[in-house]
C-alpha atoms as a PDB file:
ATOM      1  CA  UNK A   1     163.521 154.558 129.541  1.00  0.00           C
ATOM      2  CA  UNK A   2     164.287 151.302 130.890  1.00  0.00           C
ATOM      3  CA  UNK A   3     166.163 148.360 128.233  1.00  0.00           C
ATOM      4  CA  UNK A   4     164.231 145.430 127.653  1.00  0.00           C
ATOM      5  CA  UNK A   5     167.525 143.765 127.545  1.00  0.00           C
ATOM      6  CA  UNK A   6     170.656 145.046 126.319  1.00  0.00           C
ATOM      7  CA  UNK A   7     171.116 145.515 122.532  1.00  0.00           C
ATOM      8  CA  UNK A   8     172.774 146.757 119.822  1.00  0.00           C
ATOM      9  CA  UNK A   9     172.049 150.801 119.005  1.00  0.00           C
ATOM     10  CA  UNK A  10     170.434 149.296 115.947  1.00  0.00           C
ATOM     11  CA  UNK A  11     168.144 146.898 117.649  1.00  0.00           C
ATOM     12  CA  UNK A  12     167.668 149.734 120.341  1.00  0.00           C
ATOM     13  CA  UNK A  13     166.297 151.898 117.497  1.00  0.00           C
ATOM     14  CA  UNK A  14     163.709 149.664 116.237  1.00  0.00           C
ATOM     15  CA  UNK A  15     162.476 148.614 119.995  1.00  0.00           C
ATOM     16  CA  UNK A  16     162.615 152.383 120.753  1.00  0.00           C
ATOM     17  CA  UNK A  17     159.836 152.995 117.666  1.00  0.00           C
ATOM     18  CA  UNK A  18     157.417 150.879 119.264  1.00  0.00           C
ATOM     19  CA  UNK A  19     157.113 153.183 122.443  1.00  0.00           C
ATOM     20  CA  UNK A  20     155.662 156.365 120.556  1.00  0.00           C
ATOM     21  CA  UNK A  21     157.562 159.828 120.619  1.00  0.00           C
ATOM     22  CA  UNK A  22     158.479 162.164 123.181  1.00  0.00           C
ATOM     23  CA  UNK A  23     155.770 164.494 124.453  1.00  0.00           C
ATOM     24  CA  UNK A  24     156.687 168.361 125.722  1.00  0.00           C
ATOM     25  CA  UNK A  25     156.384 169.580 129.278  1.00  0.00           C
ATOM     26  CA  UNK A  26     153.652 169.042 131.586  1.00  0.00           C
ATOM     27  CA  UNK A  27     152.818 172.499 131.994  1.00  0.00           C
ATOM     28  CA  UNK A  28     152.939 172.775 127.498  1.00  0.00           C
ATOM     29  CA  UNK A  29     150.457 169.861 127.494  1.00  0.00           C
ATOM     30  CA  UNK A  30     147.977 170.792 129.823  1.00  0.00           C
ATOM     31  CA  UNK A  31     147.629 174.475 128.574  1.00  0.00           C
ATOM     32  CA  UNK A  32     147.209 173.053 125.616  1.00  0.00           C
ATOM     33  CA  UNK A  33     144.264 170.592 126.546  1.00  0.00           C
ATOM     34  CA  UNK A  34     142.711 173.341 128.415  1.00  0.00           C
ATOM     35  CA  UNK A  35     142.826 175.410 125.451  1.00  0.00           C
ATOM     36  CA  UNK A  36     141.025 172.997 123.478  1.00  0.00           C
ATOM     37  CA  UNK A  37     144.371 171.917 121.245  1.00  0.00           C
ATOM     38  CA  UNK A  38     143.029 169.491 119.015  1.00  0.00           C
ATOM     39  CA  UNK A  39     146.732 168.292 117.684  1.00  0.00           C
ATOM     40  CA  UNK A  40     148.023 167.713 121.476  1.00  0.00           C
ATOM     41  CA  UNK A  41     144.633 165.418 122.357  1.00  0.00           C
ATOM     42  CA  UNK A  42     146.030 163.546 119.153  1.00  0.00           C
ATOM     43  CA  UNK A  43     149.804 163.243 120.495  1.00  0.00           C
ATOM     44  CA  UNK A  44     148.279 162.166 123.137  1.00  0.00           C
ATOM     45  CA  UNK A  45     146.288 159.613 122.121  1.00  0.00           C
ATOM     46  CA  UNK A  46     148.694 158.262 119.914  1.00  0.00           C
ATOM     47  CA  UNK A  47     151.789 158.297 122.121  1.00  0.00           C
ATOM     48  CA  UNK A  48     149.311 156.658 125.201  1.00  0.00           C
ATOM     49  CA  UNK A  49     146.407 154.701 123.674  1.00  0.00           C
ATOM     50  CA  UNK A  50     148.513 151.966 123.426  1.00  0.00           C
ATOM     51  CA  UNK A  51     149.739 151.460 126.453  1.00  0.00           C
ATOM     52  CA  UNK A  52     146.476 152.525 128.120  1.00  0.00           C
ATOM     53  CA  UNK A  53     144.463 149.859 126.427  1.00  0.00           C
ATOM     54  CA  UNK A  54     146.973 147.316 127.568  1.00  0.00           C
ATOM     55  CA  UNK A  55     146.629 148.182 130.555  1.00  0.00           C
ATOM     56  CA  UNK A  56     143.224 148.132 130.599  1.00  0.00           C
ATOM     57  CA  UNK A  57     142.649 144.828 129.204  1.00  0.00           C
ATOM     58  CA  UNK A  58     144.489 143.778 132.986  1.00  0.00           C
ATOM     59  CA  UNK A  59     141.309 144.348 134.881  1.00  0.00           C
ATOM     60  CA  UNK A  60     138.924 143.944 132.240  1.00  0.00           C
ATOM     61  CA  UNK A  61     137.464 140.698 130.446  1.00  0.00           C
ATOM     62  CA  UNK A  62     137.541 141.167 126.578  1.00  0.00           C
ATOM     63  CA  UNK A  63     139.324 143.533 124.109  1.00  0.00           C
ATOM     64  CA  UNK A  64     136.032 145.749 123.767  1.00  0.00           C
ATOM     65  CA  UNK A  65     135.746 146.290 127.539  1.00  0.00           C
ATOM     66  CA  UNK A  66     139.498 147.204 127.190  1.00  0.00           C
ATOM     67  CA  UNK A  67     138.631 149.833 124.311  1.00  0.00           C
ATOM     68  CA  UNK A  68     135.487 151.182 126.030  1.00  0.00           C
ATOM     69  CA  UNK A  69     137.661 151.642 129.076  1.00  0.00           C
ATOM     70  CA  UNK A  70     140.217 154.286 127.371  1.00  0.00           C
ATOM     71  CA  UNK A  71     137.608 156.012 125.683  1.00  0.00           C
ATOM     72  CA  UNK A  72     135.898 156.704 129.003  1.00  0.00           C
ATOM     73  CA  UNK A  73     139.273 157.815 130.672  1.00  0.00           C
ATOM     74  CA  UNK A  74     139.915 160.326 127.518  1.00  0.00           C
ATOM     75  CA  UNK A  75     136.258 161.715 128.207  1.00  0.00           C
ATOM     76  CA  UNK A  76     136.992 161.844 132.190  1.00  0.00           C
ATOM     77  CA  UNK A  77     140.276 163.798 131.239  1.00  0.00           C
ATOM     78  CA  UNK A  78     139.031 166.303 129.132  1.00  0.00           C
ATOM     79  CA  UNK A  79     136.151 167.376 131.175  1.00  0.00           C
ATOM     80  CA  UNK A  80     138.408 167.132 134.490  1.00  0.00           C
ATOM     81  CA  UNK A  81     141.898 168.977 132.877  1.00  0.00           C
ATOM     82  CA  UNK A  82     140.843 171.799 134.172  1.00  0.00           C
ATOM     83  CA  UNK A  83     140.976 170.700 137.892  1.00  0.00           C
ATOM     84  CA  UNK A  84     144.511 169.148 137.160  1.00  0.00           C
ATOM     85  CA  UNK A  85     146.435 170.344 140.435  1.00  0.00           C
ATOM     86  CA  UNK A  86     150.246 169.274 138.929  1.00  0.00           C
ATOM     87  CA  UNK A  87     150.556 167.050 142.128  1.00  0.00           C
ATOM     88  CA  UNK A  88     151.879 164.364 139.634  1.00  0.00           C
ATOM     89  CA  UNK A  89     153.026 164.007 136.127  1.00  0.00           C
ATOM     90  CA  UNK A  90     150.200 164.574 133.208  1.00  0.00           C
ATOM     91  CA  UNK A  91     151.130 160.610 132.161  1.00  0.00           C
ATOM     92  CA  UNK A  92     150.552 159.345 136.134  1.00  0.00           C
ATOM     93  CA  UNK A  93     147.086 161.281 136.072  1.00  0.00           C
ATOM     94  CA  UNK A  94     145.595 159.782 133.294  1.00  0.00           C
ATOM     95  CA  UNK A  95     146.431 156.600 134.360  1.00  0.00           C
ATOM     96  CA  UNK A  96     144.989 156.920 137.767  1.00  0.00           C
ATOM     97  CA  UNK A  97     141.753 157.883 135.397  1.00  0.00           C
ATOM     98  CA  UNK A  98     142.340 154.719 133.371  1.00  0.00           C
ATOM     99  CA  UNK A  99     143.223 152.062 136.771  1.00  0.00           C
ATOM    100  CA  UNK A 100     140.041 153.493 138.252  1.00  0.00           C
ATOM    101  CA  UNK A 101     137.563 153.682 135.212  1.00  0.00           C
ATOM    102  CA  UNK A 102     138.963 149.812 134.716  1.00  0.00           C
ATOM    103  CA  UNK A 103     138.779 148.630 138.077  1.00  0.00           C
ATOM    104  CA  UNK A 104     134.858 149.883 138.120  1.00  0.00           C
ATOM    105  CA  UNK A 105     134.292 148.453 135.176  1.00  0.00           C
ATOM    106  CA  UNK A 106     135.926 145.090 136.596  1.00  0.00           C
ATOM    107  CA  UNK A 107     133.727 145.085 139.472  1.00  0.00           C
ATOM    108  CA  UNK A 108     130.937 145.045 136.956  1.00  0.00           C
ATOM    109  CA  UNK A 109     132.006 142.104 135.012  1.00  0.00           C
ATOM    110  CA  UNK A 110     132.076 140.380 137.988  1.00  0.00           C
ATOM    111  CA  UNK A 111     135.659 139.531 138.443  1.00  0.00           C
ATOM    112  CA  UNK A 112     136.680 137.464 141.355  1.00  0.00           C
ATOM    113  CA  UNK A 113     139.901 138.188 142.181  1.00  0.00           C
ATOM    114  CA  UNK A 114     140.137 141.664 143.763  1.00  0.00           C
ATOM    115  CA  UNK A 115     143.108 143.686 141.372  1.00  0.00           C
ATOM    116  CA  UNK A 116     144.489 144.459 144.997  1.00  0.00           C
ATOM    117  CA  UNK A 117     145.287 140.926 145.955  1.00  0.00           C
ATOM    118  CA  UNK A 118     146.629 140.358 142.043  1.00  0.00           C
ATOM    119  CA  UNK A 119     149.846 141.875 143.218  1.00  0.00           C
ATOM    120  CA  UNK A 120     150.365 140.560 146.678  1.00  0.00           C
ATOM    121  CA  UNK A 121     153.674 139.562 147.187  1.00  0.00           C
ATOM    122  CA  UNK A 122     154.183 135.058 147.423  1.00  0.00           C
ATOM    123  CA  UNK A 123     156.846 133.488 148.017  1.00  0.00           C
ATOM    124  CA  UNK A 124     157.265 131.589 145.035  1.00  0.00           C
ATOM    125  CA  UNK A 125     160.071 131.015 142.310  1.00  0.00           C
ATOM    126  CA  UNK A 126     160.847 134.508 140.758  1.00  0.00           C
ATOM    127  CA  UNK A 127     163.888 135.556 138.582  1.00  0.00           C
ATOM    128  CA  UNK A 128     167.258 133.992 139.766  1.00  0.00           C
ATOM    129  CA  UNK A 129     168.671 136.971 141.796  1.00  0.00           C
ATOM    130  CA  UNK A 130     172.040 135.972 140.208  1.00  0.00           C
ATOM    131  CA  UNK A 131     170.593 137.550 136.870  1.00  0.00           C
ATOM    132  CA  UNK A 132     170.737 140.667 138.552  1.00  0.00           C
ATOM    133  CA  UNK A 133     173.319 143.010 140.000  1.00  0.00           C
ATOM    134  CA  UNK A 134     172.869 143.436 143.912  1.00  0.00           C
ATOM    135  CA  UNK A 135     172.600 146.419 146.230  1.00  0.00           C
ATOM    136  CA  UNK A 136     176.210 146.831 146.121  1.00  0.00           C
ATOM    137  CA  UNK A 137     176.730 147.066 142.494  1.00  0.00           C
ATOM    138  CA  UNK A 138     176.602 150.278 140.549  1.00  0.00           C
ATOM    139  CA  UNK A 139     173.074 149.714 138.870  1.00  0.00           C
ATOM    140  CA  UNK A 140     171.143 147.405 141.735  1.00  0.00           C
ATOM    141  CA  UNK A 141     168.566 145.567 139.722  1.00  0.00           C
ATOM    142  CA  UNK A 142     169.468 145.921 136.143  1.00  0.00           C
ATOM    143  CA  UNK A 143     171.002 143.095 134.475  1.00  0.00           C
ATOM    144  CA  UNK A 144     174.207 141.512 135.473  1.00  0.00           C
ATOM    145  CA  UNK A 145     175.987 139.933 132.550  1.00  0.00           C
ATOM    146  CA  UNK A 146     175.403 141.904 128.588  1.00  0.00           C
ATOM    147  CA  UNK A 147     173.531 139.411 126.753  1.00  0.00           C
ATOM    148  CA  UNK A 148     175.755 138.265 123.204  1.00  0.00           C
ATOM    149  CA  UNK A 149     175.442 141.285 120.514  1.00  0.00           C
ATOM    150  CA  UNK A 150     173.416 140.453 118.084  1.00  0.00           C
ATOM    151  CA  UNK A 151     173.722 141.015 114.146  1.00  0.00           C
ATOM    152  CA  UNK A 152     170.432 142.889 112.532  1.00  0.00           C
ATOM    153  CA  UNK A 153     168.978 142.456 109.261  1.00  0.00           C
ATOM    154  CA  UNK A 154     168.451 146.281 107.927  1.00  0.00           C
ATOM    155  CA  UNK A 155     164.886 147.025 106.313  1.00  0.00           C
ATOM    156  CA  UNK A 156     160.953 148.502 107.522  1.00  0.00           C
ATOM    157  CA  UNK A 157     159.931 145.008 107.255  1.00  0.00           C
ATOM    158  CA  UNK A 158     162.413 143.737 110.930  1.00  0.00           C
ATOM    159  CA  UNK A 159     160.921 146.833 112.465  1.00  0.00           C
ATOM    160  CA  UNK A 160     157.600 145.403 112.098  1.00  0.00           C
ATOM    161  CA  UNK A 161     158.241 142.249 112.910  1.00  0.00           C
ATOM    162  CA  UNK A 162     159.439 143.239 116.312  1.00  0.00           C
ATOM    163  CA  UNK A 163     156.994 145.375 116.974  1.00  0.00           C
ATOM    164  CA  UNK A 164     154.762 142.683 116.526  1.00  0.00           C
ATOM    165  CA  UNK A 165     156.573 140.338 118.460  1.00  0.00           C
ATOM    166  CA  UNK A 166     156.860 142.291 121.441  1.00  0.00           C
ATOM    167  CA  UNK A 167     153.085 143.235 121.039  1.00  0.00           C
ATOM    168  CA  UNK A 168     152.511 139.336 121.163  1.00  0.00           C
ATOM    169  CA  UNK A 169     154.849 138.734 123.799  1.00  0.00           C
ATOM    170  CA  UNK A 170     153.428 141.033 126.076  1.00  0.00           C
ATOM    171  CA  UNK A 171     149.716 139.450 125.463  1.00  0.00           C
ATOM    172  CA  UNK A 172     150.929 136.246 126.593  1.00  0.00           C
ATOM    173  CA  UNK A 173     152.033 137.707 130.139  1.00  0.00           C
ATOM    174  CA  UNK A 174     149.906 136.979 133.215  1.00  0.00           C
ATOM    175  CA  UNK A 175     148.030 140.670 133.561  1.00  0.00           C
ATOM    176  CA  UNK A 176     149.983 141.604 136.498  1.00  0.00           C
ATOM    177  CA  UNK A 177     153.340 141.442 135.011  1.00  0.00           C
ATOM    178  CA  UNK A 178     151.691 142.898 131.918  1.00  0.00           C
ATOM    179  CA  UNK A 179     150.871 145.933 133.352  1.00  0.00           C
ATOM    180  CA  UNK A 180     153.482 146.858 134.911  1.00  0.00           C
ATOM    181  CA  UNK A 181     156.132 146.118 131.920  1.00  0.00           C
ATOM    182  CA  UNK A 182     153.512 148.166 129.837  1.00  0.00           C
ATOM    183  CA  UNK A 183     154.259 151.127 132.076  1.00  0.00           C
ATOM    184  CA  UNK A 184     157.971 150.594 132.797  1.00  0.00           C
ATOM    185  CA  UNK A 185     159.568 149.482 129.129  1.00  0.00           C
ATOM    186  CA  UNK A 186     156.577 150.855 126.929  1.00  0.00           C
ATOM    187  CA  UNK A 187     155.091 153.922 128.459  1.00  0.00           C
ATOM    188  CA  UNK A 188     158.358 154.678 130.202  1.00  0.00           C
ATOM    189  CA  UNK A 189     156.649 155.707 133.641  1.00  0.00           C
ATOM    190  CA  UNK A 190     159.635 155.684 136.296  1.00  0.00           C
ATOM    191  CA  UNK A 191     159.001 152.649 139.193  1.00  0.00           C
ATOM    192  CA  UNK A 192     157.847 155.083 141.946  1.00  0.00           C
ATOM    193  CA  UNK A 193     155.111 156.397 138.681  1.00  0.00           C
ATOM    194  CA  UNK A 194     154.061 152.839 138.334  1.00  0.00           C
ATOM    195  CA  UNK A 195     153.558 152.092 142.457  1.00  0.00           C
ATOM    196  CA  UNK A 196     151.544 155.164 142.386  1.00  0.00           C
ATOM    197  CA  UNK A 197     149.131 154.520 139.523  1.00  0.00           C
ATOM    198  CA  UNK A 198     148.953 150.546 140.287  1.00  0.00           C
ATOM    199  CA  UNK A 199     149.123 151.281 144.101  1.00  0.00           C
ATOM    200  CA  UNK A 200     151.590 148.557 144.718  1.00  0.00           C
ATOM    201  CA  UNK A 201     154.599 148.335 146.516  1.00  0.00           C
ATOM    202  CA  UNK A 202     158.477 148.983 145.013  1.00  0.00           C
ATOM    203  CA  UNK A 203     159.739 145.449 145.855  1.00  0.00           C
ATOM    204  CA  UNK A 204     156.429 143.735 144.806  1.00  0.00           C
ATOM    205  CA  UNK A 205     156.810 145.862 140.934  1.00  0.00           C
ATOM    206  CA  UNK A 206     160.262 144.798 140.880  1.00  0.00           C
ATOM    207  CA  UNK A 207     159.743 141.176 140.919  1.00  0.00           C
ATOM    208  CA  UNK A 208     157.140 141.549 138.395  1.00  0.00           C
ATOM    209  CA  UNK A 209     159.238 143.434 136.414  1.00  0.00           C
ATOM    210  CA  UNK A 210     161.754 140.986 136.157  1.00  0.00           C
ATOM    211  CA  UNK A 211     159.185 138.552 135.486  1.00  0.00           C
ATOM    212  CA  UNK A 212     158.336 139.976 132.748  1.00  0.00           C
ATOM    213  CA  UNK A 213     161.435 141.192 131.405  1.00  0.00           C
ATOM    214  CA  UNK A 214     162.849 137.903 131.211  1.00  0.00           C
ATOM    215  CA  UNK A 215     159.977 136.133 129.282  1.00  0.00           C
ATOM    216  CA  UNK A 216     160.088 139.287 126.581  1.00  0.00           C
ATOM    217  CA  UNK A 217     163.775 139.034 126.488  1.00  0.00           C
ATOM    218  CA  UNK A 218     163.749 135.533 125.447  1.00  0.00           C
ATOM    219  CA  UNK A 219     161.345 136.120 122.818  1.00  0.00           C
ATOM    220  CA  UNK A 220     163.216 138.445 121.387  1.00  0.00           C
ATOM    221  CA  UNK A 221     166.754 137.077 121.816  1.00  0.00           C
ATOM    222  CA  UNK A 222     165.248 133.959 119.895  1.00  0.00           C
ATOM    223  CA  UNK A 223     164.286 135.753 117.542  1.00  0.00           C
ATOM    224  CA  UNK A 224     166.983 137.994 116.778  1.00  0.00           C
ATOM    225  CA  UNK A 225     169.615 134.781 117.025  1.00  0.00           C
ATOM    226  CA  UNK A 226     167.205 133.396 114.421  1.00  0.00           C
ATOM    227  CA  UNK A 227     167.957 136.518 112.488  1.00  0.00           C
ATOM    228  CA  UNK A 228     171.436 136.424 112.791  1.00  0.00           C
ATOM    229  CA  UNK A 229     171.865 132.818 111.639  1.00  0.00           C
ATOM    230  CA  UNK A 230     170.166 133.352 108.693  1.00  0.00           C
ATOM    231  CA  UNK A 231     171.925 136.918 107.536  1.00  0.00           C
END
């Protein structure tokens, strides 16, 4: 999965149990479903729901539209599992279910700003390039310079209080750069995953990315300074 920033292994750990767990293979998890598994629909739900509903809430107008939104897309993929073709991952289907069942219910609600044009590329200020290391670096497009290392207060209680703060900083994004951090840095879908289910193109999810990257990075490097100080 894709670093929010660069931390420590410690602060990695706590960031890393916000995303959910690891899920087996495709091919375990739809036999399963088809089989009626009742304790893979729940790994499911709880390793996904998340996300999906974040997600959702990008096309949709309130938090209960959002929630009625994921329920429909766990109803659309149990009755369609069975027609599941393995053309793409398990995690990319459902959320082809979820962009579509939102997008409907969007349409509904009246929105008037087509989710299409929501990701057309403008030319507009982005992320200072300089940030980021070029084509002809090793890792085009991660960051270039390794943030200072910060010093972690041990205890349940930090781990919740990041969680939370990355919940909140990821409500305050615009919905565009929202959903796609949900899916890179949360749900851990790989960039072509997230062109597919958003139906954008690479360069216009990477700006977004960094977008949004860089606001949740500052939110948490504040906070974790904060931390530090007061060790």
């Amino acid at each position: 999965m894709t670093r929010i920033s660069q931390m420590s292994d410690r602060e990695e750990a706590i960031v890393e149990s916000f995303t959910g767990s690891r899920l087996p293979p495709d091919d375990v998890v739809v036999a399963a479903l088809r089989a009626g598994d009742e304790s893979m629909f729940a790994a499911l739900l709880d390793t996904w729901s998340r996300g999906m509903l974040w997600l959702a809430r990008s096309h949709v107008s309130t938090n209960d539209s959002a929630e009625e939104v994921v329920q429909d897309t766990w109803l659309a993929v149990i009755r369609g599992i069975d027609g599941f073709e393995g053309r793409s991952s398990v995690k990319t289907w459902v959320y082809r279910i979820l962009v579509n069942t939102a997008r409907k219910r969007g349409v509904r609600e009246n929105r008037t700003v087509p989710w299409s044009s929501a990701f057309e590329h403008r030319e507009e200020p982005s992320v200072d390039p300089a940030c980021f290391q070029s084509a002809d670096d090793p890792f085009p497009g991660h960051w270039k310079n390794v943030p200072t290392a910060w010093s972690t207060p041990e205890g349940e209680v930090l781990a919740a209080e990041v969680r939370g703060l990355i919940a909140a900083a990821l409500a305050e994004l615009p919905p565009r750069q929202r959903a796609v951090i949900t899916l890179r840095d949360v749900e851990g879908c790989t960039s072509e995953e997230v062109c597919e289910i958003l139906e954008i193109s690479a360069a216009n999810q990477r700006v977004l990315l960094h977008r949004a990257r860089v606001a949740v990075r500052g939110r948490l490097e504040d906070y974790f300074e904060t931390a530090r100080r007061s060790a």
